[in-house]
C-alpha atoms as a PDB file:
ATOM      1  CA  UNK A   1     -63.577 -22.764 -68.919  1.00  0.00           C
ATOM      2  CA  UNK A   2     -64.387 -20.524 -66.332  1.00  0.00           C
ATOM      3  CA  UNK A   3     -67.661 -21.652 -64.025  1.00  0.00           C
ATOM      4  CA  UNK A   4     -67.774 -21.555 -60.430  1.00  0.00           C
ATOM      5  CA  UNK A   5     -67.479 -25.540 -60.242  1.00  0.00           C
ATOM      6  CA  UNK A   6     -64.494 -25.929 -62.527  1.00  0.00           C
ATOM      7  CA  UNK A   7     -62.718 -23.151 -60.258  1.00  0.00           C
ATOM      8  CA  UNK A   8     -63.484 -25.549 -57.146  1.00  0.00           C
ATOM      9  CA  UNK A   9     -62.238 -28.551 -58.841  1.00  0.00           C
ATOM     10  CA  UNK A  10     -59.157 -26.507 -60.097  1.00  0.00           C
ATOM     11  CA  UNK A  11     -58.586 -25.158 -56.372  1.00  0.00           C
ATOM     12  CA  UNK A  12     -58.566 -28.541 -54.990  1.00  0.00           C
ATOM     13  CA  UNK A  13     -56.509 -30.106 -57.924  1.00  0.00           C
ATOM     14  CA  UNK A  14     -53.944 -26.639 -57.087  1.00  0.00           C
ATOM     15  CA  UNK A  15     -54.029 -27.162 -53.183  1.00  0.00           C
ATOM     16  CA  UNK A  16     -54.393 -30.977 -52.399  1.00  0.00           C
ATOM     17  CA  UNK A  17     -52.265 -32.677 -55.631  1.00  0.00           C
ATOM     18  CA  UNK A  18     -50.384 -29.482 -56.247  1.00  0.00           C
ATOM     19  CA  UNK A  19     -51.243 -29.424 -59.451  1.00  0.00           C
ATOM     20  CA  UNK A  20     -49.710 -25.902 -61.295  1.00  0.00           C
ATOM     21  CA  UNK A  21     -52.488 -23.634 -62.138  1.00  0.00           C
ATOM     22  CA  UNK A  22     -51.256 -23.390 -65.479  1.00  0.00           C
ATOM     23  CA  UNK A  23     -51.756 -27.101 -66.398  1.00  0.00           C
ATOM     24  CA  UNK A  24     -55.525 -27.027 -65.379  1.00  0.00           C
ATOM     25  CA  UNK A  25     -57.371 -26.854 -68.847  1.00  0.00           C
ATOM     26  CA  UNK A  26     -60.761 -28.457 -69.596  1.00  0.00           C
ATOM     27  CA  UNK A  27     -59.738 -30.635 -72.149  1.00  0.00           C
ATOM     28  CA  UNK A  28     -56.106 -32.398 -69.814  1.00  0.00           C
ATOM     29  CA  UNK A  29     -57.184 -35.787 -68.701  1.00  0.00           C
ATOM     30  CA  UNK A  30     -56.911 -36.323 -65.161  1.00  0.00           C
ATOM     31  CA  UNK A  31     -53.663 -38.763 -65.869  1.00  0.00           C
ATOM     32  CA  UNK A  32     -51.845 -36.340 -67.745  1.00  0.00           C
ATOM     33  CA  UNK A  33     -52.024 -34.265 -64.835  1.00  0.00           C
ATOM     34  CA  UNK A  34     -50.238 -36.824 -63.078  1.00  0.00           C
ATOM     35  CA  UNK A  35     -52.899 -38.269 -61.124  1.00  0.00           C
ATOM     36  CA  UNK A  36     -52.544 -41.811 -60.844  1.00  0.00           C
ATOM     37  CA  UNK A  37     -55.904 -44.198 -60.145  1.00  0.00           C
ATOM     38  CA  UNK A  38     -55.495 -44.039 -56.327  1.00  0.00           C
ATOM     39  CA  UNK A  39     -55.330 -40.046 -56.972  1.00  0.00           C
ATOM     40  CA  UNK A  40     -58.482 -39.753 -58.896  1.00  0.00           C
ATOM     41  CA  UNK A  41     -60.521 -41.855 -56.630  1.00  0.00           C
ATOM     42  CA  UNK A  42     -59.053 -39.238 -54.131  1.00  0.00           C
ATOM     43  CA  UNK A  43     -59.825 -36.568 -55.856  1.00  0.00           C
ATOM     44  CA  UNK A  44     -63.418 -37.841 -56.950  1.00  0.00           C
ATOM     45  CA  UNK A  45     -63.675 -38.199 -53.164  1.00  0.00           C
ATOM     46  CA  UNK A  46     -62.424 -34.532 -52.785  1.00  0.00           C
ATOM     47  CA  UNK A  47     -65.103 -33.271 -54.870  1.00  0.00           C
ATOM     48  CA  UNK A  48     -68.108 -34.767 -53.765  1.00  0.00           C
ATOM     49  CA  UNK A  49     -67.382 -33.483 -50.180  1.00  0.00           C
ATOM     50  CA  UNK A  50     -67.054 -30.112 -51.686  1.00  0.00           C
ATOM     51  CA  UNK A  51     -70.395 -30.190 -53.536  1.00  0.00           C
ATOM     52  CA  UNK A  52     -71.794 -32.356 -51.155  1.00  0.00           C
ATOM     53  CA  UNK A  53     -72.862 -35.039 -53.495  1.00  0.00           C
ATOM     54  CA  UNK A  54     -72.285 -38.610 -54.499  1.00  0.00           C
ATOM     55  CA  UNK A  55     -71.531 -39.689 -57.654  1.00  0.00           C
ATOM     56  CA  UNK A  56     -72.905 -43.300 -58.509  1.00  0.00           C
ATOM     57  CA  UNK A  57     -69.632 -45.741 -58.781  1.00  0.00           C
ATOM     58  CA  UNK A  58     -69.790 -46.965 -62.228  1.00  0.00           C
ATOM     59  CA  UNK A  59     -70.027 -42.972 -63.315  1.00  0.00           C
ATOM     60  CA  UNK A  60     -65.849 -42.681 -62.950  1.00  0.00           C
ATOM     61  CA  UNK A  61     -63.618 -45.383 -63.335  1.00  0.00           C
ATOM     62  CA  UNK A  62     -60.377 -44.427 -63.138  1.00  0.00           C
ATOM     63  CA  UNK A  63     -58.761 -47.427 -65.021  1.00  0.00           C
ATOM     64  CA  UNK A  64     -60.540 -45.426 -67.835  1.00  0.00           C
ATOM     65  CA  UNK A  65     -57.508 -42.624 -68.322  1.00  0.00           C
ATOM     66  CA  UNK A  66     -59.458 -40.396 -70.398  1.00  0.00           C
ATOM     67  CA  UNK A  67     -61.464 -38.663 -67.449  1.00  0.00           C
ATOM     68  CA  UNK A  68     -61.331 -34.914 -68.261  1.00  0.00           C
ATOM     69  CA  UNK A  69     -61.531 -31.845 -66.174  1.00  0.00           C
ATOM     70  CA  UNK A  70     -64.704 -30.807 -68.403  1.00  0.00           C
ATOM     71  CA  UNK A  71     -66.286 -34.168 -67.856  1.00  0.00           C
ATOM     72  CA  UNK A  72     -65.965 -34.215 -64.206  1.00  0.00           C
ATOM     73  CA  UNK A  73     -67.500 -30.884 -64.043  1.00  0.00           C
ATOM     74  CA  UNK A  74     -70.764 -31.915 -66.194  1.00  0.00           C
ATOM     75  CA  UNK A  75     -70.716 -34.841 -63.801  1.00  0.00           C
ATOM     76  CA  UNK A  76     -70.301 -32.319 -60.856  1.00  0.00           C
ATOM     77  CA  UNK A  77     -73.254 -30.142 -62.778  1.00  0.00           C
ATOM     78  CA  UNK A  78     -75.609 -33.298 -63.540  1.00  0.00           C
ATOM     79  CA  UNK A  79     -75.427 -34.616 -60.033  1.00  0.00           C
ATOM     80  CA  UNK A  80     -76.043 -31.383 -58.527  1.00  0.00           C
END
Protein backbone atom coordinates (compact mmCIF):
# COMPACT_ATOMS: atom_id res chain seq x y z
CA UNK A 1 0.00 0.00 0.00
CA UNK A 2 1.35 3.07 -1.06
CA UNK A 3 -1.20 6.33 -0.60
CA UNK A 4 -0.24 9.51 0.77
CA UNK A 5 -2.20 8.72 4.17
CA UNK A 6 -0.73 5.30 4.81
CA UNK A 7 2.85 7.02 4.30
CA UNK A 8 1.76 9.57 7.19
CA UNK A 9 0.57 6.91 9.42
CA UNK A 10 3.77 4.84 8.58
CA UNK A 11 6.01 8.08 9.31
CA UNK A 12 4.50 8.57 12.60
CA UNK A 13 4.41 4.77 13.51
CA UNK A 14 8.59 5.04 12.19
CA UNK A 15 9.31 8.35 14.21
CA UNK A 16 7.09 8.40 17.43
CA UNK A 17 6.90 4.28 18.35
CA UNK A 18 9.99 3.55 16.35
CA UNK A 19 8.47 1.18 14.60
CA UNK A 20 11.14 -0.39 11.67
CA UNK A 21 10.02 0.62 8.30
CA UNK A 22 10.19 -2.78 7.24
CA UNK A 23 7.46 -4.11 9.61
CA UNK A 24 4.85 -1.49 8.36
CA UNK A 25 2.55 -3.62 5.97
CA UNK A 26 -1.20 -3.05 5.48
CA UNK A 27 -2.34 -6.17 6.60
CA UNK A 28 0.14 -6.18 10.55
CA UNK A 29 -2.30 -5.42 13.26
CA UNK A 30 -1.41 -2.59 15.29
CA UNK A 31 -0.45 -5.19 18.34
CA UNK A 32 1.81 -7.15 16.40
CA UNK A 33 3.64 -4.12 15.88
CA UNK A 34 4.08 -3.94 19.43
CA UNK A 35 1.73 -1.33 20.26
CA UNK A 36 0.09 -1.98 23.36
CA UNK A 37 -3.68 -0.34 24.12
CA UNK A 38 -2.21 2.81 25.76
CA UNK A 39 -0.01 3.00 22.37
CA UNK A 40 -2.83 2.84 19.97
CA UNK A 41 -4.98 5.30 21.72
CA UNK A 42 -1.67 7.33 21.31
CA UNK A 43 -1.24 6.74 18.12
CA UNK A 44 -5.06 7.17 17.13
CA UNK A 45 -4.42 10.49 18.89
CA UNK A 46 -1.27 11.01 16.65
CA UNK A 47 -3.22 10.69 13.62
CA UNK A 48 -6.10 12.71 13.99
CA UNK A 49 -3.82 15.74 14.77
CA UNK A 50 -2.08 14.98 11.59
CA UNK A 51 -5.24 14.89 9.44
CA UNK A 52 -6.89 17.14 11.56
CA UNK A 53 -9.88 15.05 12.27
CA UNK A 54 -11.72 13.18 14.96
CA UNK A 55 -12.61 9.89 14.83
CA UNK A 56 -15.95 9.03 16.77
CA UNK A 57 -14.86 6.80 20.01
CA UNK A 58 -16.62 3.63 19.48
CA UNK A 59 -14.86 3.62 15.73
CA UNK A 60 -11.34 2.09 17.45
CA UNK A 61 -11.23 0.18 20.41
CA UNK A 62 -8.12 -0.93 21.12
CA UNK A 63 -9.07 -3.92 23.43
CA UNK A 64 -10.10 -5.13 19.89
CA UNK A 65 -6.30 -6.36 18.75
CA UNK A 66 -7.14 -6.80 15.26
CA UNK A 67 -6.91 -2.97 14.24
CA UNK A 68 -4.91 -2.96 10.96
CA UNK A 69 -2.76 -0.43 9.29
CA UNK A 70 -5.27 -0.70 6.16
CA UNK A 71 -8.24 -0.20 8.40
CA UNK A 72 -7.01 2.81 10.10
CA UNK A 73 -6.28 4.34 6.84
CA UNK A 74 -10.00 3.75 5.37
CA UNK A 75 -10.95 5.20 8.73
CA UNK A 76 -8.39 8.08 8.12
CA UNK A 77 -9.99 8.21 4.30
CA UNK A 78 -13.81 7.98 5.50
CA UNK A 79 -13.45 10.66 8.09
CA UNK A 80 -11.69 12.91 5.87
Amino acid sequence: MNSPTFNTIAAILEQDFHVPAARLQPDVALTELGLDALSQLELVLAVEDAFRLRFPSAFLDPRDGTITLHRLCELVEKSG
